[in-house]
Protein backbone atom coordinates (compact mmCIF):
# COMPACT_ATOMS: atom_id res chain seq x y z
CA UNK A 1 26.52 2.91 -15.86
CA UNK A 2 26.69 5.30 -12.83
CA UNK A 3 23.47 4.17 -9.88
CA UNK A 4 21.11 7.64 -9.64
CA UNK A 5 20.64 8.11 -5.92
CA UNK A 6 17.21 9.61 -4.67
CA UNK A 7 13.68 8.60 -4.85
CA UNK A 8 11.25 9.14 -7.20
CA UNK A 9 7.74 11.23 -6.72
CA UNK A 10 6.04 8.16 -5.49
CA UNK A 11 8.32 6.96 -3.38
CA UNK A 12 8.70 10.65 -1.40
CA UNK A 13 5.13 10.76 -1.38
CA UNK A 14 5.36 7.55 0.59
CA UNK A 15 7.21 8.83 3.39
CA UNK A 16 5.87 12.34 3.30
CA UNK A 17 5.01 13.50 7.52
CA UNK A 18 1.30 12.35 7.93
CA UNK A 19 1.22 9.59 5.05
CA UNK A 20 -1.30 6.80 6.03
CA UNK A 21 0.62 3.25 6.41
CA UNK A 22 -1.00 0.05 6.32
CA UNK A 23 -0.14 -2.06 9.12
CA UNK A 24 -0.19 -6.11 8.83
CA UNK A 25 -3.50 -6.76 10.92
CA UNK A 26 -5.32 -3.78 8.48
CA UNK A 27 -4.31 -5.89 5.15
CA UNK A 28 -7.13 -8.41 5.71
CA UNK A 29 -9.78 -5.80 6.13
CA UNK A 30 -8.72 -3.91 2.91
CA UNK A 31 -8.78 -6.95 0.90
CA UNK A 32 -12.24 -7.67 2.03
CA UNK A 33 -13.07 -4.23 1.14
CA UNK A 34 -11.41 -4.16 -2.22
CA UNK A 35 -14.18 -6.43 -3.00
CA UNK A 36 -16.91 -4.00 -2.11
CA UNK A 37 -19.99 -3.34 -4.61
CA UNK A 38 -19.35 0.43 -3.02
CA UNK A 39 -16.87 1.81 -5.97
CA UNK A 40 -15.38 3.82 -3.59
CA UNK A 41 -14.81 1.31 -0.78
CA UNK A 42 -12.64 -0.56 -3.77
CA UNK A 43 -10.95 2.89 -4.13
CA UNK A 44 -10.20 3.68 -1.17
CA UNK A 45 -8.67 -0.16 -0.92
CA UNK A 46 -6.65 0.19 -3.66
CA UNK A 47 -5.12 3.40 -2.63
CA UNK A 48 -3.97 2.32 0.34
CA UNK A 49 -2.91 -1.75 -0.73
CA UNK A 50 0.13 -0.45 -2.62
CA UNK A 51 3.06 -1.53 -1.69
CA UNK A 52 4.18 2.08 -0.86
CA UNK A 53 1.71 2.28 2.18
CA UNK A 54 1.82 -1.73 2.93
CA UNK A 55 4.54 -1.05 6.00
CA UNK A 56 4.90 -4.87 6.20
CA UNK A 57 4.93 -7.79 3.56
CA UNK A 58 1.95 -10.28 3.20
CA UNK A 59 1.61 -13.07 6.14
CA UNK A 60 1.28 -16.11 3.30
CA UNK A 61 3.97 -14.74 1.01
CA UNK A 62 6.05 -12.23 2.69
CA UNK A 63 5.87 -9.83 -0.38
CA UNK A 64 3.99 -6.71 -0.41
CA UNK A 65 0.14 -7.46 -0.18
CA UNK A 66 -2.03 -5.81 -3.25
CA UNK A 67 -5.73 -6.10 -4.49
């Protein structure tokens, strides 16, 4: 079975000019935040706790953090 080469839509999205990464001393914050009674704090947390934006892996685990 022949490998398809590219990314897909997400994944270009991700390293689009002027696409927000998440650095390793932000993750903490976002978690806290992802557990906001503000709906849109949690929104705003989840959006940007995929592992697309997450430039480095989770301190306890060393995998992508997510909420």
């Amino acid at each position: 079975m022949p490998q398809r080469k590219g990314l897909n839509k997400h994944q270009k999205a991700a390293h689009r000019p002027g696409e927000k990464k998440v650095s390793r001393a932000e993750v903490a914050d976002l978690l806290e935040l992802s557990t906001s009674d503000n709906a849109e704090d949690r929104l705003t947390a989840a959006s940007l706790l995929c592992p697309c934006h997450v430039a480095a892996g989770c301190p306890r685990s060393g995998m992508p953090c997510i909420a």
